[in-house]
PDB file of N, CA and C in Angstrom:
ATOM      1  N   UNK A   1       7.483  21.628 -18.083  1.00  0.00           N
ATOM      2  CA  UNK A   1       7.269  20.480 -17.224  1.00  0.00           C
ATOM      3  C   UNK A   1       6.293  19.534 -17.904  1.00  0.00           C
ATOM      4  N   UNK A   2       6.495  18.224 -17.663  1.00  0.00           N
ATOM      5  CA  UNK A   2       5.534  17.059 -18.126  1.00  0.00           C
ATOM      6  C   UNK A   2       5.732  16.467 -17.466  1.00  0.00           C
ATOM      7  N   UNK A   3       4.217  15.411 -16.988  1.00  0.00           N
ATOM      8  CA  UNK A   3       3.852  14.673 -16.065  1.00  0.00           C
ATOM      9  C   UNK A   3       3.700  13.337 -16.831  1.00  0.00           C
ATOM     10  N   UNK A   4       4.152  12.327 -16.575  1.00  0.00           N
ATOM     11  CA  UNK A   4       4.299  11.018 -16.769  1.00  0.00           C
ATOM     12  C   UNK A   4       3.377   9.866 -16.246  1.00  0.00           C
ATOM     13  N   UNK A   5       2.362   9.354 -16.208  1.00  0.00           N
ATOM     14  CA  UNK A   5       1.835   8.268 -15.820  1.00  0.00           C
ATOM     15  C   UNK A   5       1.665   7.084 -16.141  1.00  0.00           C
ATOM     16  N   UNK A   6       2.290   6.031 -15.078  1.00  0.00           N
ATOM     17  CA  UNK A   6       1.716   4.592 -15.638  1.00  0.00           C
ATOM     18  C   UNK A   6       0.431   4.338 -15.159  1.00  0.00           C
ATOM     19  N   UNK A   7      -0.160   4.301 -16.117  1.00  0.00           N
ATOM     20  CA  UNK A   7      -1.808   3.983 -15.411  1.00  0.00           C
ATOM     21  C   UNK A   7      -2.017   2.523 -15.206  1.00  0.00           C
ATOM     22  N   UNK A   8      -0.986   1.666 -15.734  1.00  0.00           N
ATOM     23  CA  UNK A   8      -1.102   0.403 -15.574  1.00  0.00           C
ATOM     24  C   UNK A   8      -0.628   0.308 -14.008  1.00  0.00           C
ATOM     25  N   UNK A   9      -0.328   0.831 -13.494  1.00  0.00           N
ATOM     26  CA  UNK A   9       0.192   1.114 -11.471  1.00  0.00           C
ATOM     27  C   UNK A   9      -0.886   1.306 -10.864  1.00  0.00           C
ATOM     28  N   UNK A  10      -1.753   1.985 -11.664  1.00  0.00           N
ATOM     29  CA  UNK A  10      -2.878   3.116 -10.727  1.00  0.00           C
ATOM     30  C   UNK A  10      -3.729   1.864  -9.795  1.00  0.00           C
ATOM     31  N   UNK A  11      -3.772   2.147  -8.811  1.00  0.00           N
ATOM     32  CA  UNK A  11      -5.042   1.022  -8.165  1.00  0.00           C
ATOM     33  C   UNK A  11      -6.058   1.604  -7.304  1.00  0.00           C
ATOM     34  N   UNK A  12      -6.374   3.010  -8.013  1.00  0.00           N
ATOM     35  CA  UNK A  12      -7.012   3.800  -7.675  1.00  0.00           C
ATOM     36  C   UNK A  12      -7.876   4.596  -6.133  1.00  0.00           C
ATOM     37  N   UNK A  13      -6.931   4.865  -5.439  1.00  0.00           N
ATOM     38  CA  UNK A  13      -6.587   5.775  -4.281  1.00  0.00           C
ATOM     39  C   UNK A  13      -7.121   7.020  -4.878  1.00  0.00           C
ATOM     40  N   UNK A  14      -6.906   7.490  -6.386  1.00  0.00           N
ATOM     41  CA  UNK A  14      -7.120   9.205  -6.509  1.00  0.00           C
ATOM     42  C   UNK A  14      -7.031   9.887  -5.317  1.00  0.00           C
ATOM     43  N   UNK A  15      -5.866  10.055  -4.509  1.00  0.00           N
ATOM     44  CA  UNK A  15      -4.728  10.808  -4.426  1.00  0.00           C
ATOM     45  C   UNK A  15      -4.941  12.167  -5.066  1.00  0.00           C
ATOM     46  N   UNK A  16      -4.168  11.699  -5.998  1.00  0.00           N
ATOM     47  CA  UNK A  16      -3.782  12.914  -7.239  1.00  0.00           C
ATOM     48  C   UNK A  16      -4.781  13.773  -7.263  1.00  0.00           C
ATOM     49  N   UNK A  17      -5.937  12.921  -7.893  1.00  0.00           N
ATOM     50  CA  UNK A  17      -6.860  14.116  -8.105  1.00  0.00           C
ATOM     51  C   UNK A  17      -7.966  14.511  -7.095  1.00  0.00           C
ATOM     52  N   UNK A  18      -7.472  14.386  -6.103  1.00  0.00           N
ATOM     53  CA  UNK A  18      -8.306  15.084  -4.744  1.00  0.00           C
ATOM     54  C   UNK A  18      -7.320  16.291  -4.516  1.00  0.00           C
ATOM     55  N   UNK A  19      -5.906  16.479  -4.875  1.00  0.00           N
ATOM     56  CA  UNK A  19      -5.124  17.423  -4.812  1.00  0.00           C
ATOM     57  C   UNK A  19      -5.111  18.202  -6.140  1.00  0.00           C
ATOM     58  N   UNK A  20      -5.620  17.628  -7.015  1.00  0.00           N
ATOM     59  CA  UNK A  20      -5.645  18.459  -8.051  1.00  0.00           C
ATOM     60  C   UNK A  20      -6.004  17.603  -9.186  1.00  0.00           C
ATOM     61  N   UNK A  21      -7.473  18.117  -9.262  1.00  0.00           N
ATOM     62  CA  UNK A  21      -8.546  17.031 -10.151  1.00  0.00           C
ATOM     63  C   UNK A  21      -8.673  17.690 -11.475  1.00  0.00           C
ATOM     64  N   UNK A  22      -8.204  19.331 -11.579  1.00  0.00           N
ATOM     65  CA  UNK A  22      -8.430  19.555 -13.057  1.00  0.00           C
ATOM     66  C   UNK A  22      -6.650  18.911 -13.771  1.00  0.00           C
ATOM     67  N   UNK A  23      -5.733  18.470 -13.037  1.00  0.00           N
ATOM     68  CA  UNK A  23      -4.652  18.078 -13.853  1.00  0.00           C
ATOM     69  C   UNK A  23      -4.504  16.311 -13.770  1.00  0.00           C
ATOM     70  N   UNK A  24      -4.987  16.000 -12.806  1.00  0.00           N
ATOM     71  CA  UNK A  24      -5.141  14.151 -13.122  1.00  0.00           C
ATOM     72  C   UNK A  24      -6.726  13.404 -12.740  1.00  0.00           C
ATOM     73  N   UNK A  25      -7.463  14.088 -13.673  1.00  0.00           N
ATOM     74  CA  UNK A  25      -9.067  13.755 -14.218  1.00  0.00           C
ATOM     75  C   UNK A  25      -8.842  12.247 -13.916  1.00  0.00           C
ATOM     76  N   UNK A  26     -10.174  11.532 -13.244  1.00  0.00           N
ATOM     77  CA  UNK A  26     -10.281  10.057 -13.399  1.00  0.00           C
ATOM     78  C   UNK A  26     -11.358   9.211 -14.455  1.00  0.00           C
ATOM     79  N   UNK A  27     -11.294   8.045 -14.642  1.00  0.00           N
ATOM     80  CA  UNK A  27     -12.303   7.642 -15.265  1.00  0.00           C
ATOM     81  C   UNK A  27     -13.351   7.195 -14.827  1.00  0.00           C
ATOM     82  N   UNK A  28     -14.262   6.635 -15.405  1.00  0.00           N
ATOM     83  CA  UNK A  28     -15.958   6.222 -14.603  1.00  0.00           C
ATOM     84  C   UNK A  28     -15.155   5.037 -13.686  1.00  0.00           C
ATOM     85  N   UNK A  29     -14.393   4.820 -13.392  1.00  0.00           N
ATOM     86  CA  UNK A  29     -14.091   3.314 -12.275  1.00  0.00           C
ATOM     87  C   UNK A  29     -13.216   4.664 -11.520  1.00  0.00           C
ATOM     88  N   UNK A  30     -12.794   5.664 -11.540  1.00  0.00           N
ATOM     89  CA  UNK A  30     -12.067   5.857 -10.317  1.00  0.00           C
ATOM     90  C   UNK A  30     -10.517   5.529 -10.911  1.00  0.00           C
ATOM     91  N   UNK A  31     -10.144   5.487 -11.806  1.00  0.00           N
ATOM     92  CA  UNK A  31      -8.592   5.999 -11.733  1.00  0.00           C
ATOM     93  C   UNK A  31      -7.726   6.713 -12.645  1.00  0.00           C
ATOM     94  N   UNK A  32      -6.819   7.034 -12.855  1.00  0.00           N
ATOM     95  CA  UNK A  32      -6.199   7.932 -13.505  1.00  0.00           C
ATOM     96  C   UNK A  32      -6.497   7.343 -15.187  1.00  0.00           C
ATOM     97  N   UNK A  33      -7.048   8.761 -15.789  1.00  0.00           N
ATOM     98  CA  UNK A  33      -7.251   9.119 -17.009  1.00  0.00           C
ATOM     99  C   UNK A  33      -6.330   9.157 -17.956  1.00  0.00           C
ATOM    100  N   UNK A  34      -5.346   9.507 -17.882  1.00  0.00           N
ATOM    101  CA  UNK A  34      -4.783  10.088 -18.835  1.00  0.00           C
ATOM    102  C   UNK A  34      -3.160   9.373 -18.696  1.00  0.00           C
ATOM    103  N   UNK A  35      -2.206   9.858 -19.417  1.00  0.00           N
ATOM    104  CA  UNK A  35      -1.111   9.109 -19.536  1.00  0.00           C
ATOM    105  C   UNK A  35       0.073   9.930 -19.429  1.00  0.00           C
ATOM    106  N   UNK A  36      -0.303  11.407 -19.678  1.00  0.00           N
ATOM    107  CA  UNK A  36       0.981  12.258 -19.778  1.00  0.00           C
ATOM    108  C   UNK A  36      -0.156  13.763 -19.398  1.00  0.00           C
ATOM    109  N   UNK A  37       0.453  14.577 -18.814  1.00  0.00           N
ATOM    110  CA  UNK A  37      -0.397  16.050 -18.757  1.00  0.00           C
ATOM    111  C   UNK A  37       0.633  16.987 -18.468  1.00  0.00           C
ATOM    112  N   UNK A  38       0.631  18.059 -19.242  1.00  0.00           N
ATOM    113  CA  UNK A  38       1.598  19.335 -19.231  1.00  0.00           C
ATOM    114  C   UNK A  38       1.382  20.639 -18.645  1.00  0.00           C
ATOM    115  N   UNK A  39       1.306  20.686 -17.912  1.00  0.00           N
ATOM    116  CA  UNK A  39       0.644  21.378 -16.939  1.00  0.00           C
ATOM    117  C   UNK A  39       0.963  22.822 -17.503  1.00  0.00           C
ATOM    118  N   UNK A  40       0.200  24.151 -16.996  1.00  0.00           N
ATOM    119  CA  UNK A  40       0.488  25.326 -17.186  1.00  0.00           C
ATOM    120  C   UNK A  40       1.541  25.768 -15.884  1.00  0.00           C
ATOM    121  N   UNK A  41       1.854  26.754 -16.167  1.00  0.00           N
ATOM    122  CA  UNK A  41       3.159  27.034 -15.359  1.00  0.00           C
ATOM    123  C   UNK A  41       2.285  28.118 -13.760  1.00  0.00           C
ATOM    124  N   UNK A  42       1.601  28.018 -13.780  1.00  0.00           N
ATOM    125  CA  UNK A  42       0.639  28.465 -12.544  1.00  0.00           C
ATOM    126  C   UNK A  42      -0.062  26.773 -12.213  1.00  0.00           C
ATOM    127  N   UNK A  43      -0.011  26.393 -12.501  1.00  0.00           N
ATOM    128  CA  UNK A  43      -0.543  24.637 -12.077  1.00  0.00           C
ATOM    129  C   UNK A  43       0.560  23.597 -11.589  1.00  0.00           C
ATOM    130  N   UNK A  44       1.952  24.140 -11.835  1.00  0.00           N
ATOM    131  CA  UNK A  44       3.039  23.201 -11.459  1.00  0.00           C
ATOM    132  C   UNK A  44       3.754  23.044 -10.301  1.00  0.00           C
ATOM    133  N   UNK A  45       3.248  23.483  -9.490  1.00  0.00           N
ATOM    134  CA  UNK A  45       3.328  23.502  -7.830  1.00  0.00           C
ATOM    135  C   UNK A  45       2.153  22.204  -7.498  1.00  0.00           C
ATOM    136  N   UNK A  46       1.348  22.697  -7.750  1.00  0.00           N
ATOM    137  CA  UNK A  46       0.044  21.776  -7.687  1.00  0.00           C
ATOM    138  C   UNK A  46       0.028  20.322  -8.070  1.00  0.00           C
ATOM    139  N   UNK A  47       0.517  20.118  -9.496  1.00  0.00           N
ATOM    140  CA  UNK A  47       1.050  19.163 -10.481  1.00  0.00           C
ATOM    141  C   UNK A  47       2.251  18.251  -9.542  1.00  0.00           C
ATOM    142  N   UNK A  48       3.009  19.180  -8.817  1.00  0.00           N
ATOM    143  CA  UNK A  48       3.731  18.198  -8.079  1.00  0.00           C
ATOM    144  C   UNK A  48       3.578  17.527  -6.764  1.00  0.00           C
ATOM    145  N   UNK A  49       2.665  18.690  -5.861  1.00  0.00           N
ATOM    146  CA  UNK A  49       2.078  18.008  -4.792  1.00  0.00           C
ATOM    147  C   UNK A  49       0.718  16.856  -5.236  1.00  0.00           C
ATOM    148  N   UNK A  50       0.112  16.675  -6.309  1.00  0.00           N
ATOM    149  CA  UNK A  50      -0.570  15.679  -6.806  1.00  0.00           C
ATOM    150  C   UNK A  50       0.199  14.286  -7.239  1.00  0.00           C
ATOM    151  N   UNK A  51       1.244  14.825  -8.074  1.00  0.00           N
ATOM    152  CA  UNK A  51       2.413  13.700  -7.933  1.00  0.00           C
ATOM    153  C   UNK A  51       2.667  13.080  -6.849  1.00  0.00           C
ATOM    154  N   UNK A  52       3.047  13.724  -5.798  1.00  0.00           N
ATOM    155  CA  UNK A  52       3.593  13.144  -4.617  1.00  0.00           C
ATOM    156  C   UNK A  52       2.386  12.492  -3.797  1.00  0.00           C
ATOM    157  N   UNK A  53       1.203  12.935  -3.877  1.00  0.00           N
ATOM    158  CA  UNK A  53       0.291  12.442  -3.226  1.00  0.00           C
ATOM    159  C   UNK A  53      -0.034  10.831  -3.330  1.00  0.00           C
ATOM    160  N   UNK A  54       0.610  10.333  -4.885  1.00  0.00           N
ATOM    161  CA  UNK A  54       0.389   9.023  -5.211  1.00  0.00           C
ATOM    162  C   UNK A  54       1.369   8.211  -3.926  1.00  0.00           C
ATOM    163  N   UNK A  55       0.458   7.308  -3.547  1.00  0.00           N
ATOM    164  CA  UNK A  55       0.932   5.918  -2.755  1.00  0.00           C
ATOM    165  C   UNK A  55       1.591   4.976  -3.393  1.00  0.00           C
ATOM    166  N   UNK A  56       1.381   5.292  -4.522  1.00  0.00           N
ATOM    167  CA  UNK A  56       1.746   3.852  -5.652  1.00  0.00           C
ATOM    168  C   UNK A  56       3.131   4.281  -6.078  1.00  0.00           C
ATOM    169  N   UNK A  57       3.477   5.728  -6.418  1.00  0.00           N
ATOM    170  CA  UNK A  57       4.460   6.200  -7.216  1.00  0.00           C
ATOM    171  C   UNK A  57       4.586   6.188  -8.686  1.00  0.00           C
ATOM    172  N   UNK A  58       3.391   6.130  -8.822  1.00  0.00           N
ATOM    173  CA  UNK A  58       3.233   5.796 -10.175  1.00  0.00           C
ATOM    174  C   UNK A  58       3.403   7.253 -11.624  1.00  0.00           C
ATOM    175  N   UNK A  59       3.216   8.400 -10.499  1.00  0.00           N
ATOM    176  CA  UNK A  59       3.432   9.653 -11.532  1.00  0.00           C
ATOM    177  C   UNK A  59       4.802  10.355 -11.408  1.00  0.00           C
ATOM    178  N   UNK A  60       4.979  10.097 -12.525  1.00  0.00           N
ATOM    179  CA  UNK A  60       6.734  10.991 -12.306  1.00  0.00           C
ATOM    180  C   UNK A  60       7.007  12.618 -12.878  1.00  0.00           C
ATOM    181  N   UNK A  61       7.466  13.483 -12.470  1.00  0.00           N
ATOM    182  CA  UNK A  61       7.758  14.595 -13.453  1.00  0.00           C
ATOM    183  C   UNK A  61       8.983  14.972 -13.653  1.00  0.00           C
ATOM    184  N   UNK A  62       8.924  15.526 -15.133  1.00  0.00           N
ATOM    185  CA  UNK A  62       9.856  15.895 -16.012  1.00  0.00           C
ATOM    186  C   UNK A  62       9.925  17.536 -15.795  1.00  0.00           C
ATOM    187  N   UNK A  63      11.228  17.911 -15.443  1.00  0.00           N
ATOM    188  CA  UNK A  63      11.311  19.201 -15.343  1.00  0.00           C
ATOM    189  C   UNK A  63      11.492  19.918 -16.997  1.00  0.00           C
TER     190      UNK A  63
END
């Protein structure tokens, strides 16, 4: 599985990482860090309810 982000979407809700802050870390302003994260296969339940948590729709995953 891989997680996809446009961070250029993010308008920072962190969502995501109130559901799961060790897989979509924010930056010193409050929004998504990173651009892609591959989650471990005990984290990908998690990874997707953090996905879904976005308002924006901005994180997609790749099975």
């Amino acid at each position: 599985m891989k997680i996809h982000i446009n961070r250029a979407g993010c308008v920072g809700h962190a969502r995501c990482a109130a559901t799961a802050p060790e897989i979509f870390p924010l930056d010193d302003n409050g929004y998504i860090a990173v651009d892609e994260v591959a989650p471990s296969l005990d984290q990908e339940a998690l990874a997707r309810r953090g996905a879904r948590a976005c308002p924006e729709r901005i994180i997609t995953v790749d099975e």
